[in-house]
PDB file of N, CA and C in Angstrom:
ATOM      1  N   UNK A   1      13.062 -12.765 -15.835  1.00  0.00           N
ATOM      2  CA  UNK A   1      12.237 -11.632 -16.132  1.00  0.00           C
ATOM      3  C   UNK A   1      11.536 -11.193 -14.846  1.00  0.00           C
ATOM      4  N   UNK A   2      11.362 -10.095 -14.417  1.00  0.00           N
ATOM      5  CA  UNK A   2      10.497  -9.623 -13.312  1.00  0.00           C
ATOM      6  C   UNK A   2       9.688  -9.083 -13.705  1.00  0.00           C
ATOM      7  N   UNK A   3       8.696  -8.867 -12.761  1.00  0.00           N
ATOM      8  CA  UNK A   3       7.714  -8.343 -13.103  1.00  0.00           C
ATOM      9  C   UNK A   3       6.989  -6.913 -12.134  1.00  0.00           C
ATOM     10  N   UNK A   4       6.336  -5.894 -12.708  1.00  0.00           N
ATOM     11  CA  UNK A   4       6.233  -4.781 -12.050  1.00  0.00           C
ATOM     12  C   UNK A   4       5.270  -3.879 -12.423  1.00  0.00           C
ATOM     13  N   UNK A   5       4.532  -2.874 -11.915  1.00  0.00           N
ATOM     14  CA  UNK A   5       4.025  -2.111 -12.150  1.00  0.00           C
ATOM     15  C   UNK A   5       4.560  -0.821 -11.620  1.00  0.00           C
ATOM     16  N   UNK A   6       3.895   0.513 -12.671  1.00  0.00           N
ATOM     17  CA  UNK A   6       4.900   1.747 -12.828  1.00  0.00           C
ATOM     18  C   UNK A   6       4.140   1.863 -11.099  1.00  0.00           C
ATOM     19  N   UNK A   7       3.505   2.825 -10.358  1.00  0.00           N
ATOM     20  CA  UNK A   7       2.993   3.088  -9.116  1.00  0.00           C
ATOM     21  C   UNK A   7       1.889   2.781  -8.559  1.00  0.00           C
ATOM     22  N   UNK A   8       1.701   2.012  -7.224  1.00  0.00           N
ATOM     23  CA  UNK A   8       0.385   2.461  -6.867  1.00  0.00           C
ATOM     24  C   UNK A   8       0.595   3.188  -5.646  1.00  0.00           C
ATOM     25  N   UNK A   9      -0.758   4.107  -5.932  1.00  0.00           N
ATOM     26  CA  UNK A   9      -0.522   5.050  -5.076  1.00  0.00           C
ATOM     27  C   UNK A   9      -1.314   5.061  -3.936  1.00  0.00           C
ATOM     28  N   UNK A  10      -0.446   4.620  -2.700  1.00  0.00           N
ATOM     29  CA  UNK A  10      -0.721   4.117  -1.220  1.00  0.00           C
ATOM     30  C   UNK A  10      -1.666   4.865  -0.585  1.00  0.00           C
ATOM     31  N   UNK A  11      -2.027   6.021  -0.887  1.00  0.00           N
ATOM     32  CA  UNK A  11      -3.086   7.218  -0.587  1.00  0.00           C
ATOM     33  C   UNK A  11      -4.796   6.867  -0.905  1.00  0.00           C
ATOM     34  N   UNK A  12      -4.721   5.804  -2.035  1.00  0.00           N
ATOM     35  CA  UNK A  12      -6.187   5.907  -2.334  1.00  0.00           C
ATOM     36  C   UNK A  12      -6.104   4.059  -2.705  1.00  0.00           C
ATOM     37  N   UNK A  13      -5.141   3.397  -2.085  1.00  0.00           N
ATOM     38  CA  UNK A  13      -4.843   2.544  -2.077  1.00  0.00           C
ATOM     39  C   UNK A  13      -5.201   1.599  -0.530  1.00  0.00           C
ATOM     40  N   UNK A  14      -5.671   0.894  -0.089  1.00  0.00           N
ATOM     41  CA  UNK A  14      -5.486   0.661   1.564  1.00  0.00           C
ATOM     42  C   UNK A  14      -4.315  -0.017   1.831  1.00  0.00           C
ATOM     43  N   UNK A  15      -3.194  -0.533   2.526  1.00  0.00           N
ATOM     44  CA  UNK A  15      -2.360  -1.022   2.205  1.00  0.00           C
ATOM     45  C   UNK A  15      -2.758  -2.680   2.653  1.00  0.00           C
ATOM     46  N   UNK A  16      -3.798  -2.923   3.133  1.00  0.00           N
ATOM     47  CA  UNK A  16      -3.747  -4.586   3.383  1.00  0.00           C
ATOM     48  C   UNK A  16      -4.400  -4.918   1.981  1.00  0.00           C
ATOM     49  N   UNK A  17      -4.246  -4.598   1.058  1.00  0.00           N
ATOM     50  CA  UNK A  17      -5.265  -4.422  -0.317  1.00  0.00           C
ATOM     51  C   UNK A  17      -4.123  -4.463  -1.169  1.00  0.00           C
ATOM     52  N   UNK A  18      -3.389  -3.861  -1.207  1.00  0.00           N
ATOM     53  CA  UNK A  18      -2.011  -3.725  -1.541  1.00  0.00           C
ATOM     54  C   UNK A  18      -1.062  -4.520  -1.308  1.00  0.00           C
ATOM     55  N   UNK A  19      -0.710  -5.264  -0.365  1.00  0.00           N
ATOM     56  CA  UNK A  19      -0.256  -6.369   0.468  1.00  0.00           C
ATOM     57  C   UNK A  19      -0.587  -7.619  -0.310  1.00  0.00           C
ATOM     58  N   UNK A  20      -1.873  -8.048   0.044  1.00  0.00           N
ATOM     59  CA  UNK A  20      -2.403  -8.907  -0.721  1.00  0.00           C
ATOM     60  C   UNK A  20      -2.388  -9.124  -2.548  1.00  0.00           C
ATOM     61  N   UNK A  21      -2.895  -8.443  -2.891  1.00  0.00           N
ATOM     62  CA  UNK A  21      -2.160  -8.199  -4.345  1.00  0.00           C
ATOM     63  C   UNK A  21      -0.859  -8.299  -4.754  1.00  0.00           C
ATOM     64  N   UNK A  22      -0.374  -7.929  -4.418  1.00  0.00           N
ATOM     65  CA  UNK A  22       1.144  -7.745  -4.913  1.00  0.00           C
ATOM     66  C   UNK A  22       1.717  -9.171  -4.357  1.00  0.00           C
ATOM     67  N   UNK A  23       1.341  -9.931  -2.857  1.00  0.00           N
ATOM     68  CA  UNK A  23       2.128 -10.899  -2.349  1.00  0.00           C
ATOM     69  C   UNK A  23       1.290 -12.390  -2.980  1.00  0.00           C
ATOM     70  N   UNK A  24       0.062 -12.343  -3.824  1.00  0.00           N
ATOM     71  CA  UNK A  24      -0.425 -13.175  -4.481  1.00  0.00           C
ATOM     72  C   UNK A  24       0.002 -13.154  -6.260  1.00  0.00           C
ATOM     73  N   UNK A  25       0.671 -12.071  -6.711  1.00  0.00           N
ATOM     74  CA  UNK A  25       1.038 -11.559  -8.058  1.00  0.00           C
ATOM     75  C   UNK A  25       2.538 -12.305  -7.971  1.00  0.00           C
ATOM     76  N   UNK A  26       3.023 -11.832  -6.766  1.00  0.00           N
ATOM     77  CA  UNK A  26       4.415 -12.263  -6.157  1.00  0.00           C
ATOM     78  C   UNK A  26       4.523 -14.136  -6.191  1.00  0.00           C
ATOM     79  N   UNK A  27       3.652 -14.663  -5.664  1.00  0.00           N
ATOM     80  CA  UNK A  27       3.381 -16.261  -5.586  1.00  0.00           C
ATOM     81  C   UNK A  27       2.991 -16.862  -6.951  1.00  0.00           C
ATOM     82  N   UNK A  28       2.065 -16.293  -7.508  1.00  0.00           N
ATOM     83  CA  UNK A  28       1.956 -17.014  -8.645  1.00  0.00           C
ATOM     84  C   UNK A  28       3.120 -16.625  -9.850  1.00  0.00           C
ATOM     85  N   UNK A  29       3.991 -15.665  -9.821  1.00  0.00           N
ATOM     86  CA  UNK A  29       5.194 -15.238 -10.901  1.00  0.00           C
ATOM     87  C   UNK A  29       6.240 -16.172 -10.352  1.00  0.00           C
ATOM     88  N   UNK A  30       6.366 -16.574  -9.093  1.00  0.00           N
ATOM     89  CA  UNK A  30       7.494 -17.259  -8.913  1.00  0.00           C
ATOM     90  C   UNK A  30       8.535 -16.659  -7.610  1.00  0.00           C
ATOM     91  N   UNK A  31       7.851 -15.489  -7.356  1.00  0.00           N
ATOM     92  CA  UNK A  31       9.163 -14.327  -6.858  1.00  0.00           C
ATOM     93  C   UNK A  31       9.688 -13.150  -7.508  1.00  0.00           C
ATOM     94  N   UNK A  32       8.707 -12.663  -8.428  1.00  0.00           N
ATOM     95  CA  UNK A  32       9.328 -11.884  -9.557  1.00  0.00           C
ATOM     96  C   UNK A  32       8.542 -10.823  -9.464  1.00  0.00           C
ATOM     97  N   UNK A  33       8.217 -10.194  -8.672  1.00  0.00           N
ATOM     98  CA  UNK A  33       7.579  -8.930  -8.680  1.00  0.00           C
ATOM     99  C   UNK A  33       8.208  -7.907  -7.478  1.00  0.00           C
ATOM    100  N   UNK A  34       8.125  -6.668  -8.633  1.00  0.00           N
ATOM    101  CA  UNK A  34       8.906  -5.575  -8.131  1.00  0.00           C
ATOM    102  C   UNK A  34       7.717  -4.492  -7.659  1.00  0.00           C
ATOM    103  N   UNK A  35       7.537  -3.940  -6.481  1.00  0.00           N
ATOM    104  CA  UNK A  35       6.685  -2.991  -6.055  1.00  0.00           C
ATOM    105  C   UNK A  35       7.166  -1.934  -6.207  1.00  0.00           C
ATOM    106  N   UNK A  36       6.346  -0.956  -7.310  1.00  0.00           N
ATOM    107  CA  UNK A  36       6.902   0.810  -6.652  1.00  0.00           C
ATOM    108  C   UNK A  36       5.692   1.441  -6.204  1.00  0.00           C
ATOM    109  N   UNK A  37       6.014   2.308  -5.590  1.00  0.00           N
ATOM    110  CA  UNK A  37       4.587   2.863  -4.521  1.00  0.00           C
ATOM    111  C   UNK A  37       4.901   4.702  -4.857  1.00  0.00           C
ATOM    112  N   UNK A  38       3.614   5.303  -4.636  1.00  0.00           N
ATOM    113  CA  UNK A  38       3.921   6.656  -4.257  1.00  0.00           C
ATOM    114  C   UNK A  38       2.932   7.219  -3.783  1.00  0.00           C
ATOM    115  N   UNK A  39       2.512   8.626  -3.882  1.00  0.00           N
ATOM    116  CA  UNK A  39       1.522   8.886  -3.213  1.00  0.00           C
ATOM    117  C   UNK A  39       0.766  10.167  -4.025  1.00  0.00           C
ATOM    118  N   UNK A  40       0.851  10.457  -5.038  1.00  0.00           N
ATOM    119  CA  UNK A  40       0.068  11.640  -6.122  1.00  0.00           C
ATOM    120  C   UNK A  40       0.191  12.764  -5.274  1.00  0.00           C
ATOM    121  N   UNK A  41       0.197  13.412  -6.220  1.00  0.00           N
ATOM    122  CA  UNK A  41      -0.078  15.366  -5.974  1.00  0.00           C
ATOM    123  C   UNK A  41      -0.962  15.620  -7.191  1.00  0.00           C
ATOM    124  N   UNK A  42      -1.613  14.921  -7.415  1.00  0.00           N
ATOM    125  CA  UNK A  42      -2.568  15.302  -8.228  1.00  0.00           C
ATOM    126  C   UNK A  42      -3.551  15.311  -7.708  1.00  0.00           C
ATOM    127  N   UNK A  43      -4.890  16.761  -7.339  1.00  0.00           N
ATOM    128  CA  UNK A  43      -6.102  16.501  -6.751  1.00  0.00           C
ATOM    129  C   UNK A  43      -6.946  15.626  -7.567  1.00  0.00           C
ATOM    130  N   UNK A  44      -7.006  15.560  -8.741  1.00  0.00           N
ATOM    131  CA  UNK A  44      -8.034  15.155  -9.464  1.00  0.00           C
ATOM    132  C   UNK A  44      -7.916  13.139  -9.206  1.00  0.00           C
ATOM    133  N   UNK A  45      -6.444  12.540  -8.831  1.00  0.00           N
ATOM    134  CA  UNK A  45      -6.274  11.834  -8.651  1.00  0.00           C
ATOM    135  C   UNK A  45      -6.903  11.070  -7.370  1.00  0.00           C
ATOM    136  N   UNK A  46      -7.328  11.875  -6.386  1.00  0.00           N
ATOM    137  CA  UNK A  46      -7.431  12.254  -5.122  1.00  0.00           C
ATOM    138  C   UNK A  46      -9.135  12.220  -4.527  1.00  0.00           C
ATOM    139  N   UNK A  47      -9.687  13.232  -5.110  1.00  0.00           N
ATOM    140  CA  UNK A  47     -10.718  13.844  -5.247  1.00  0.00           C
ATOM    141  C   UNK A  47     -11.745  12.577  -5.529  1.00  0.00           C
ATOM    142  N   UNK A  48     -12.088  12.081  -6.223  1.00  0.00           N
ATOM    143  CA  UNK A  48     -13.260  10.850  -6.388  1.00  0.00           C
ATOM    144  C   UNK A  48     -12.889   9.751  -5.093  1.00  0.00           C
ATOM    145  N   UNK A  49     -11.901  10.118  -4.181  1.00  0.00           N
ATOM    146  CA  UNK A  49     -11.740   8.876  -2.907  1.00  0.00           C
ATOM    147  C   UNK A  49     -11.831   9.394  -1.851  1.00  0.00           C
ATOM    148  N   UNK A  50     -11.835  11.583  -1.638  1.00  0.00           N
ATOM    149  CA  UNK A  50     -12.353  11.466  -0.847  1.00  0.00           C
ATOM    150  C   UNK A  50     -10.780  12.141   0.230  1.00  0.00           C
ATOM    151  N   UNK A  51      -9.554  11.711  -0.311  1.00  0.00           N
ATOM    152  CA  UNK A  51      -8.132  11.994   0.618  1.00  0.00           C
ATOM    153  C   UNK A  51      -8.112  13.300  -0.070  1.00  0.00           C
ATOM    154  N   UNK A  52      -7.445  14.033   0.843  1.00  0.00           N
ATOM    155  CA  UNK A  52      -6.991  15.597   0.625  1.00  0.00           C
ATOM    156  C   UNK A  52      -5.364  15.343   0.395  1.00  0.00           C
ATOM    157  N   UNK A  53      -4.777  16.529  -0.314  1.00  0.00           N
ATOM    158  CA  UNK A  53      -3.796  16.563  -0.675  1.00  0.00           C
ATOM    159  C   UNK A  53      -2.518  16.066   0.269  1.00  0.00           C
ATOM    160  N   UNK A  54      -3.101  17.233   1.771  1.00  0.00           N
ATOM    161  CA  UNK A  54      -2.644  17.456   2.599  1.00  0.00           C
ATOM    162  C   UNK A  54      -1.780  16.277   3.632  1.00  0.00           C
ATOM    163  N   UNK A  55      -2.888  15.286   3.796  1.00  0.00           N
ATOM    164  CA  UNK A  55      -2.551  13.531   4.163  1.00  0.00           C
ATOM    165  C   UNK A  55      -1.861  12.756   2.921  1.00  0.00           C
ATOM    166  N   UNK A  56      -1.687  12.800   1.962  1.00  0.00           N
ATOM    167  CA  UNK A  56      -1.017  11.785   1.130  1.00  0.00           C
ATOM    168  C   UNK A  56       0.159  11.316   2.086  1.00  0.00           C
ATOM    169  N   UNK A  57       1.339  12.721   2.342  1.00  0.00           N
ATOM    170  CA  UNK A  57       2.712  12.221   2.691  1.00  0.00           C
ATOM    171  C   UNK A  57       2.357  11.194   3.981  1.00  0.00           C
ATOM    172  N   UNK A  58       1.469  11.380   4.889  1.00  0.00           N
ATOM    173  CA  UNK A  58       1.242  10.803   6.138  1.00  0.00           C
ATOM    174  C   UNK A  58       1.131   9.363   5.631  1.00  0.00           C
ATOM    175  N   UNK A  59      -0.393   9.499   4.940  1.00  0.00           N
ATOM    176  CA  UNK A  59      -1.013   8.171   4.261  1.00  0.00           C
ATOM    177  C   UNK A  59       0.146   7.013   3.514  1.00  0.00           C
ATOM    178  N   UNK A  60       1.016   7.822   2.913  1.00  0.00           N
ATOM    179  CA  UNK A  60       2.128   7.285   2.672  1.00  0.00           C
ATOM    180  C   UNK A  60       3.172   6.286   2.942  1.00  0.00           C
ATOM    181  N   UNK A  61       3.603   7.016   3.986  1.00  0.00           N
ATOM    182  CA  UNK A  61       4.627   7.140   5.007  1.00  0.00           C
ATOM    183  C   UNK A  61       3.997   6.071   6.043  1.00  0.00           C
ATOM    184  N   UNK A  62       2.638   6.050   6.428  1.00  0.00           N
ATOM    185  CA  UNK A  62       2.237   4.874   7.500  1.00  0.00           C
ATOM    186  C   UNK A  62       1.898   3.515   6.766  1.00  0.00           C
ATOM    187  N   UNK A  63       1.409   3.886   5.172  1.00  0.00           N
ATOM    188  CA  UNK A  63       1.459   2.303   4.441  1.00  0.00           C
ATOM    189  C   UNK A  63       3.188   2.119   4.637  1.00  0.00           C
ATOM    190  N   UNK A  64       3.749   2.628   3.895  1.00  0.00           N
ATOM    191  CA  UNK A  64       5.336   2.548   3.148  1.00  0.00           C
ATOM    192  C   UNK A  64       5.539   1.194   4.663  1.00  0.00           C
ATOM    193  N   UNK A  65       5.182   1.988   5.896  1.00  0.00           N
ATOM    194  CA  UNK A  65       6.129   1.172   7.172  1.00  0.00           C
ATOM    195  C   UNK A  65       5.145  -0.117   7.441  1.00  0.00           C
ATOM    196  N   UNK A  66       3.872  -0.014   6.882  1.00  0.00           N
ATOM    197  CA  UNK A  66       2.975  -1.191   7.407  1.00  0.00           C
ATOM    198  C   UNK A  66       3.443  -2.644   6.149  1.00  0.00           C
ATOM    199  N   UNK A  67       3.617  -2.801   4.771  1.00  0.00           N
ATOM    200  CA  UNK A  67       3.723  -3.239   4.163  1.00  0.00           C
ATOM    201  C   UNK A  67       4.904  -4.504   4.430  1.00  0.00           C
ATOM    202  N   UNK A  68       5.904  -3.803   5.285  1.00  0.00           N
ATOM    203  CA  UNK A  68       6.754  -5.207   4.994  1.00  0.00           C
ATOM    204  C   UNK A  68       6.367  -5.853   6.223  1.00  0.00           C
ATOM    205  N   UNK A  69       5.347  -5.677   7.398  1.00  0.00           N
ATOM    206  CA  UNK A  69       5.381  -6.021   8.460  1.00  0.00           C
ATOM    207  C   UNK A  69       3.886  -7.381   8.004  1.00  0.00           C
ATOM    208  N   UNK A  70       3.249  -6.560   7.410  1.00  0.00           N
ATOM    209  CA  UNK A  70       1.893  -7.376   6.565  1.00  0.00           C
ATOM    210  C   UNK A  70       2.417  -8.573   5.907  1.00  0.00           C
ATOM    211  N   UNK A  71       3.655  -8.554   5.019  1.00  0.00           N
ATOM    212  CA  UNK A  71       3.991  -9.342   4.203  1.00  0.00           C
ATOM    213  C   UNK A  71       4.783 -10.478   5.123  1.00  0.00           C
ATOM    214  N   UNK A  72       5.296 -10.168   6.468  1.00  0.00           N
ATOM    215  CA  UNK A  72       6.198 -11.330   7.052  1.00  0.00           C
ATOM    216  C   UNK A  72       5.800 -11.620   8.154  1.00  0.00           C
ATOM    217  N   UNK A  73       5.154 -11.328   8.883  1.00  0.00           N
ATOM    218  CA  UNK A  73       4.325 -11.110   9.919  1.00  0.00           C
ATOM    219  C   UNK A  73       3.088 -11.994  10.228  1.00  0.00           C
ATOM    220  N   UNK A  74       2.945 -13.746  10.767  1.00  0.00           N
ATOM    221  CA  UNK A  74       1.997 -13.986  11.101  1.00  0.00           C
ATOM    222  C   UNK A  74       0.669 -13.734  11.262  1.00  0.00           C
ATOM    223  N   UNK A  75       1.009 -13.127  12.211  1.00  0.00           N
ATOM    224  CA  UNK A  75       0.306 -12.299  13.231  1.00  0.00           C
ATOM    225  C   UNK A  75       0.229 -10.639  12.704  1.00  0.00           C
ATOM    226  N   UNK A  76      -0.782  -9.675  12.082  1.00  0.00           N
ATOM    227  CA  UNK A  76      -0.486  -8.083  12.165  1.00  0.00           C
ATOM    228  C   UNK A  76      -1.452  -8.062  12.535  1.00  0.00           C
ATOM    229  N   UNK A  77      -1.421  -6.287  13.171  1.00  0.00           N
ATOM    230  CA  UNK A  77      -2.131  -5.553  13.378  1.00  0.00           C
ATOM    231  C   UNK A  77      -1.730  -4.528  13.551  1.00  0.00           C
ATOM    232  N   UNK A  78      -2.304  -3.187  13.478  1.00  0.00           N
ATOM    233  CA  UNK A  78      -1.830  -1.804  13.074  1.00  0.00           C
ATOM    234  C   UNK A  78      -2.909  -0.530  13.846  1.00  0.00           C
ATOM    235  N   UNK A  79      -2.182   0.382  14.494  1.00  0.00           N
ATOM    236  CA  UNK A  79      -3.148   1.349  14.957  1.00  0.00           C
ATOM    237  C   UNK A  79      -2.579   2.776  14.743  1.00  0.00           C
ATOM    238  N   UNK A  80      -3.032   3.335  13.624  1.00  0.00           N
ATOM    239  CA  UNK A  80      -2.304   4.549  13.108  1.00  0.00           C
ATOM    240  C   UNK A  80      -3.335   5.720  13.055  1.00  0.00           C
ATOM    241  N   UNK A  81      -2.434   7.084  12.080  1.00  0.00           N
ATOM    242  CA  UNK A  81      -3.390   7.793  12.342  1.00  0.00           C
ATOM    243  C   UNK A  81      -4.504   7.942  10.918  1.00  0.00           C
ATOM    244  N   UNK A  82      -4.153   6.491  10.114  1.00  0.00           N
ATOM    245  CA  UNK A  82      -4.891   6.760   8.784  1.00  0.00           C
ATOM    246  C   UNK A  82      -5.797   5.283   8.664  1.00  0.00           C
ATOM    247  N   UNK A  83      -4.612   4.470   9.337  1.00  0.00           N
ATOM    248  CA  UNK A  83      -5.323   2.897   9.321  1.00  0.00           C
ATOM    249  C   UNK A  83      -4.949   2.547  10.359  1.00  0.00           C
ATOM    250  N   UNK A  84      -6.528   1.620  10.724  1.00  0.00           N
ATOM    251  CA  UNK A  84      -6.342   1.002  12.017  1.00  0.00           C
ATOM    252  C   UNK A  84      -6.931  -0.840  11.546  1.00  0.00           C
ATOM    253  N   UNK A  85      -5.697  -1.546  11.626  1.00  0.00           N
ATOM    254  CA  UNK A  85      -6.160  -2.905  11.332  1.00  0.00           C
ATOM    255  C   UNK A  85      -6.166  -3.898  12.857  1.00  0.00           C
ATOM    256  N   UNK A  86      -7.270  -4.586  12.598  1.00  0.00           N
ATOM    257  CA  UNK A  86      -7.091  -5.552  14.185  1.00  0.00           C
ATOM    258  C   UNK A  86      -6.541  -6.442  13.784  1.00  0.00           C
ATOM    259  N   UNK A  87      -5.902  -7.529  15.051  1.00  0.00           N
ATOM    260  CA  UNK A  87      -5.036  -8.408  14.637  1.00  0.00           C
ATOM    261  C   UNK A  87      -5.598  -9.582  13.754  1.00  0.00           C
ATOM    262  N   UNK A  88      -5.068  -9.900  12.616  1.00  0.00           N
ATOM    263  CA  UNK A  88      -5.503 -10.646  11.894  1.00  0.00           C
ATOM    264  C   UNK A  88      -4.553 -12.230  11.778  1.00  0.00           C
TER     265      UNK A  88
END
């Protein structure tokens, strides 16, 4: 059986927040968790965090590439134009 949730959406999401969750959901199931991600076009979705419509695809697009590097990666750190993580 796997396990999964329908989206979270990487925009109002941070992705080392995201990372963590999913790779501790991932450890305690066994290996059985399936990530889907996206990024809303809904303002109202949006709007109480503060992100504009306009950045989702960016916000997106720089989690989407930070996530598998977080998950295998000793050593990360990240300097983008939405998140900036020091090396942890």
């Amino acid at each position: 059986m796997r396990l999964g949730f329908g989206v979270v959406l990487l925009s109002v999401h941070h992705p080392l927040h995201v990372a963590v969750k999913t790779a501790t959901l991932d450890v305690l199931s066994g290996g059985r968790v399936d990530v889907g991600v996206g990024r809303s076009g809904n303002p109202y979705q949006l709007t109480p965090f503060g992100v504009k419509l306009e950045d989702t695809r960016g916000m997106w697009e720089e989690s989407l590439s930070m996530l598998p590097n977080i998950w295998t990666q000793e050593v990360f750190s990240h300097q983008g134009k939405y998140y900036n993580v020091p090396e942890r």
